[in-house]
N, C-alpha and C. Protein backbone atom coordinates (compact mmCIF):
# COMPACT_ATOMS: atom_id res chain seq x y z
N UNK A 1 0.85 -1.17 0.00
CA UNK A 1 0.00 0.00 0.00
C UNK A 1 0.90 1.24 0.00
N UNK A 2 0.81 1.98 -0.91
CA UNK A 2 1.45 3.35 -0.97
C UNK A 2 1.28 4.27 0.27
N UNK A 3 2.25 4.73 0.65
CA UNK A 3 1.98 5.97 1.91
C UNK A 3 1.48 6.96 1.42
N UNK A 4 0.91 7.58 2.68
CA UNK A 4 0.07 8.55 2.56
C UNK A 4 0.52 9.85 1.96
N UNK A 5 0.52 10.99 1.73
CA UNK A 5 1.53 11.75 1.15
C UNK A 5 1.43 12.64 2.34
N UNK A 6 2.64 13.15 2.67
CA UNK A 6 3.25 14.35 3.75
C UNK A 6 1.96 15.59 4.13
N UNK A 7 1.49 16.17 5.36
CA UNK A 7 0.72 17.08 5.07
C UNK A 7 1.44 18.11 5.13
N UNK A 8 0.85 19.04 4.12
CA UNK A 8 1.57 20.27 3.79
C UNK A 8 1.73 21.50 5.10
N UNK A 9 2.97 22.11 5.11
CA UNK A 9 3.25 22.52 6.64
C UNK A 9 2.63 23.99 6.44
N UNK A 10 2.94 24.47 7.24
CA UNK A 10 2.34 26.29 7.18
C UNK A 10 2.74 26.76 6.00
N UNK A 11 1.63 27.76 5.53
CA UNK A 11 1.69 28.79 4.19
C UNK A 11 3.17 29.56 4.24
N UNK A 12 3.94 30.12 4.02
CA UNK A 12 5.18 30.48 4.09
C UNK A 12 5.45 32.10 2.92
N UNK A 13 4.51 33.17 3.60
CA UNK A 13 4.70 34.29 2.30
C UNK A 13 6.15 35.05 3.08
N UNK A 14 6.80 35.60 2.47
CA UNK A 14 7.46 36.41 2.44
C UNK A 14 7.01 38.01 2.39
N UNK A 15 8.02 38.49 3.58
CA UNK A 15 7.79 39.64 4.01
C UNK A 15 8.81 40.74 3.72
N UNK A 16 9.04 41.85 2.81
CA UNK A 16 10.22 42.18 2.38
C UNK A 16 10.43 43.44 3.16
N UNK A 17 11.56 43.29 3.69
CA UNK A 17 11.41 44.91 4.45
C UNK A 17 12.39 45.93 3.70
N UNK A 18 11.40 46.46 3.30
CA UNK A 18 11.59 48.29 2.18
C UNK A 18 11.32 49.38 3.11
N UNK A 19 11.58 49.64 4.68
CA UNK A 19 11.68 50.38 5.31
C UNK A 19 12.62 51.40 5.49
N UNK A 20 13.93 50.95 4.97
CA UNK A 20 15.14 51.94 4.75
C UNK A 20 14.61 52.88 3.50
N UNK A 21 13.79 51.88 2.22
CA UNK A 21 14.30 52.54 1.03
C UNK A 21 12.60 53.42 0.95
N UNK A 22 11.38 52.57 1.52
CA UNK A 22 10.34 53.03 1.16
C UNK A 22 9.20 53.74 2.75
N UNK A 23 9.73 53.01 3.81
CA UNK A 23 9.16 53.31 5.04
C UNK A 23 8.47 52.64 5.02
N UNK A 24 8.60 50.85 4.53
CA UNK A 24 7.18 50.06 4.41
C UNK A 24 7.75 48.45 4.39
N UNK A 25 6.92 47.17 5.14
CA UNK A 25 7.18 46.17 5.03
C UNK A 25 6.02 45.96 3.69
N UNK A 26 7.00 45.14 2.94
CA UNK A 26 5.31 44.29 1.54
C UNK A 26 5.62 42.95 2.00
N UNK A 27 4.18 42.85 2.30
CA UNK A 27 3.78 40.89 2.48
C UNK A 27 3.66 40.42 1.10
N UNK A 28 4.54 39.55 0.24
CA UNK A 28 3.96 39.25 -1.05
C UNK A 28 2.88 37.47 -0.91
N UNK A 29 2.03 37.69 -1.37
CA UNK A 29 0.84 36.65 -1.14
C UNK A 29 0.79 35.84 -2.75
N UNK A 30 1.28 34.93 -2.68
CA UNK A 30 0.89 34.81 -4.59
C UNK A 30 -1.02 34.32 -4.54
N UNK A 31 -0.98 34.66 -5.40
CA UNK A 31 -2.90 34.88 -5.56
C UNK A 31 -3.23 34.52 -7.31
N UNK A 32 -2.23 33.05 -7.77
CA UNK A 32 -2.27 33.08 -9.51
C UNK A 32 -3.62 33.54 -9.43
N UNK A 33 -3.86 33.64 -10.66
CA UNK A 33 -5.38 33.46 -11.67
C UNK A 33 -6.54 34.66 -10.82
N UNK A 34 -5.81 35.25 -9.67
CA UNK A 34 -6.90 36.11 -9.16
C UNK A 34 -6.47 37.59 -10.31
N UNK A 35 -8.28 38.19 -9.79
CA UNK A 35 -8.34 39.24 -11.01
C UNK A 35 -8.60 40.47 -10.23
N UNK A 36 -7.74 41.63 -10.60
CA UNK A 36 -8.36 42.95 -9.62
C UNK A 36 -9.72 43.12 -9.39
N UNK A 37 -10.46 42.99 -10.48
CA UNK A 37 -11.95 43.56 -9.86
C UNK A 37 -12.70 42.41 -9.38
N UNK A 38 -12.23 41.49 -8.33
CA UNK A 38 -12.66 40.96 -7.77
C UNK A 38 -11.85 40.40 -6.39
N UNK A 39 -11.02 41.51 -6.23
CA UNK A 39 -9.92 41.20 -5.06
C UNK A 39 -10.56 42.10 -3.96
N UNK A 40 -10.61 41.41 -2.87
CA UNK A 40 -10.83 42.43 -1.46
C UNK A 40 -9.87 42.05 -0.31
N UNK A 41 -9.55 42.94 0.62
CA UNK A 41 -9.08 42.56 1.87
C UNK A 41 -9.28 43.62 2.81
N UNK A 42 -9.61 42.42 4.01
CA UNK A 42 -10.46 43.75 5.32
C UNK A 42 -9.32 43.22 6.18
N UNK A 43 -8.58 43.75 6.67
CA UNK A 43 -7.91 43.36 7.96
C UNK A 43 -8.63 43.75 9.69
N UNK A 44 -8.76 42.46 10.15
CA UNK A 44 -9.63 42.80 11.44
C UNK A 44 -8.51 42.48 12.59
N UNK A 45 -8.12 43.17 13.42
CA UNK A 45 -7.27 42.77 14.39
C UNK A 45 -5.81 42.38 13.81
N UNK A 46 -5.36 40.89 14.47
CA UNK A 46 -4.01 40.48 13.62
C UNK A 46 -4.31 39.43 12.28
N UNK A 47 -5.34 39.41 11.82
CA UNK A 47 -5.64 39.17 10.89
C UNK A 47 -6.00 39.61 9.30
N UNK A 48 -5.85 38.89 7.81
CA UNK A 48 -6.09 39.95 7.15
C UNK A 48 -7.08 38.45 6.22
N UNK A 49 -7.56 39.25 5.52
CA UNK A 49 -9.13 38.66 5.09
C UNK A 49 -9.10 38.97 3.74
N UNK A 50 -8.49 38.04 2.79
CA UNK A 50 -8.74 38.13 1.32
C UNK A 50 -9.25 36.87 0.79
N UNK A 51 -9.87 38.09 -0.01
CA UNK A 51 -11.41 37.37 -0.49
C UNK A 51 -11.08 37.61 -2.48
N UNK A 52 -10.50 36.48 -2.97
CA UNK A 52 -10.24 36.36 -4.39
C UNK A 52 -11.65 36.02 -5.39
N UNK A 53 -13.13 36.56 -5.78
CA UNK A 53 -13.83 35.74 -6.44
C UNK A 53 -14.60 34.56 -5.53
N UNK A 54 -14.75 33.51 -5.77
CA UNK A 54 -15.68 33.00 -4.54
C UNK A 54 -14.86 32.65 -3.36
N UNK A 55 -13.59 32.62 -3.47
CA UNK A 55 -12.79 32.03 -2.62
C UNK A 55 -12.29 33.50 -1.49
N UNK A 56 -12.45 32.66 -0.20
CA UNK A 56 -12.15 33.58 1.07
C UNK A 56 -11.19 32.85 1.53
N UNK A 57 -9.97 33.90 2.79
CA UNK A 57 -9.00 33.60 3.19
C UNK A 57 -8.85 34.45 4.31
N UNK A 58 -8.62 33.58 5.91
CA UNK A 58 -8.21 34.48 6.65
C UNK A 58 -6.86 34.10 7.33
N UNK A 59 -6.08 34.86 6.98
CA UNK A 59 -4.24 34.59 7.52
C UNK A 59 -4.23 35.56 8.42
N UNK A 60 -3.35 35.05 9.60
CA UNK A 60 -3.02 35.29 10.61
C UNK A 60 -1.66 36.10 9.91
N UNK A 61 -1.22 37.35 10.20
CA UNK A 61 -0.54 38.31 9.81
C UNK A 61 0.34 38.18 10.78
N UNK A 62 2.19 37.94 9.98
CA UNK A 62 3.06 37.72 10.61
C UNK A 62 3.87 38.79 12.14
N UNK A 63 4.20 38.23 13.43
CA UNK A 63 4.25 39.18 14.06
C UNK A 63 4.75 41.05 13.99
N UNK A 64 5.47 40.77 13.23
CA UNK A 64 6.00 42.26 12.60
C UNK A 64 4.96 43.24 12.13
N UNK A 65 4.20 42.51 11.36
CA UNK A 65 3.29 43.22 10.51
C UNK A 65 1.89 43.48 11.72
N UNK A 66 1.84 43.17 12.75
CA UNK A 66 0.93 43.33 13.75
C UNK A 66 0.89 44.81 13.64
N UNK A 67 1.97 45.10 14.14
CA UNK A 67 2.49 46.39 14.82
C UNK A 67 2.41 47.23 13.86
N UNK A 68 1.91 47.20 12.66
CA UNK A 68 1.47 48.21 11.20
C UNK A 68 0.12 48.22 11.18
N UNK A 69 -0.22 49.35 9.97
CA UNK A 69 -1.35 49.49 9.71
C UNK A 69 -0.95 49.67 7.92
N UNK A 70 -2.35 48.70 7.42
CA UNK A 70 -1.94 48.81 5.79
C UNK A 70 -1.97 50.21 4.93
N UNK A 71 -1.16 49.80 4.10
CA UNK A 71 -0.24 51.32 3.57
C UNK A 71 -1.41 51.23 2.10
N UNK A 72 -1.51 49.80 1.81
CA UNK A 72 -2.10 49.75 0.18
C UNK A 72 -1.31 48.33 -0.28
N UNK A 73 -1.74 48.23 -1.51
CA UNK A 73 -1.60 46.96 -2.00
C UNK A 73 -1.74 46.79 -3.42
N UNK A 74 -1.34 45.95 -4.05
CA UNK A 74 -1.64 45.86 -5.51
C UNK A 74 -0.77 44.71 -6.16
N UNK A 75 -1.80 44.49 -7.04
CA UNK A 75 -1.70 42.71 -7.60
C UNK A 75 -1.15 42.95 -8.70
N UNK A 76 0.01 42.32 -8.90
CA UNK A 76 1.06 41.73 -10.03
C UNK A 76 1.50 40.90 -10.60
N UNK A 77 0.91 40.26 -11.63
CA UNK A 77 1.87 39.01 -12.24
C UNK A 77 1.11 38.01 -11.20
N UNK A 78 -0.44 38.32 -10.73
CA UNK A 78 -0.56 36.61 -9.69
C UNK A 78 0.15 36.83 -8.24
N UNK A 79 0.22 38.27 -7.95
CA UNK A 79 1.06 38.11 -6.65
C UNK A 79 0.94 39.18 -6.15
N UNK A 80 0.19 39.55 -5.22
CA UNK A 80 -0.49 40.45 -3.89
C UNK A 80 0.40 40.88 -3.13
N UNK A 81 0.44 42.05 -3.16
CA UNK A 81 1.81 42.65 -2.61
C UNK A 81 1.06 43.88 -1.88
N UNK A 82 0.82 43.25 -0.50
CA UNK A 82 0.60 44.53 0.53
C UNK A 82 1.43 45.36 1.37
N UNK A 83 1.60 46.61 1.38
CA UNK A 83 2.12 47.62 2.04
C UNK A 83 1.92 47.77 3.78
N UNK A 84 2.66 47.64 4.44
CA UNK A 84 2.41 48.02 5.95
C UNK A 84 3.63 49.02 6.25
N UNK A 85 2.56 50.17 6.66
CA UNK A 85 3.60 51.37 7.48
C UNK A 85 3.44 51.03 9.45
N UNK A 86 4.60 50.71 9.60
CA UNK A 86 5.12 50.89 10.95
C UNK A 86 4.30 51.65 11.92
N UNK A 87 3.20 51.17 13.02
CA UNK A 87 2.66 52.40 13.67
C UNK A 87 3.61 52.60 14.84
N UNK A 88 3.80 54.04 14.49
CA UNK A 88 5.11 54.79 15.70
C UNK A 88 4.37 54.24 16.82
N UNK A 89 3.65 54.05 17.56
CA UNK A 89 2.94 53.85 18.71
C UNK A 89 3.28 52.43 19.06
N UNK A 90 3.54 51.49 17.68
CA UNK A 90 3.52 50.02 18.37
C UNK A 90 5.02 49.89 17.72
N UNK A 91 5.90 50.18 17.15
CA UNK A 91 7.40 49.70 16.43
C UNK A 91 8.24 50.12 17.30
N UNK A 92 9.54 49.44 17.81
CA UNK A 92 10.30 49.94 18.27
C UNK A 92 10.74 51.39 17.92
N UNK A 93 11.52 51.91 19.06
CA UNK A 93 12.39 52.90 18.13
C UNK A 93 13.79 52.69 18.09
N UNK A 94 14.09 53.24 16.94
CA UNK A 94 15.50 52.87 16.86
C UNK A 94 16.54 53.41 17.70
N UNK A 95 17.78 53.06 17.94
CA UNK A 95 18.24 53.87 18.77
C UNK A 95 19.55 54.80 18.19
């Protein structure tokens, strides 16, 4: 009998930090085959809520990105690239 196949481990997006160059972390989300006029996202708490066409999604937003509030976003090539600016109130400061 063939084994079962491996279950797939946590989603794994990448978080790029453009804070030196732009004042902003981008979460990139790949999202193939999704289409702008049917892309939404509500972020409630540490969560963010995208909703591609019939399909809904709620990801738990990596700890860094807690401590932001979204800057904006925009879909490229199949790949969701949201903006978070740093809220002075919750980011360290530098020293």
């Amino acid at each position: 009998m063939p084994a079962a196949p491996e279950p797939a481990g946590p989603v794994r997006w990448p978080v790029a930090d453009r804070i030196a160059a732009d004042g902003v972390l981008v979460w990139h989300l790949p999202l193939p085959g999704a289409r702008r006029d049917t892309l939404d996202l509500v972020r409630r708490g540490d969560e963010l809520t995208v909703t591609a066409g019939p399909f809904r999604r709620v990801v738990p937003l990596p700890s860094a990105l807690r401590r932001c509030t979204v800057d904006g976003a925009a879909l490229r090539e199949g790949e969701l690239r949201v903006r978070f600016r740093p809220d002075p109130e919750l980011w360290p400061r530098g020293r």
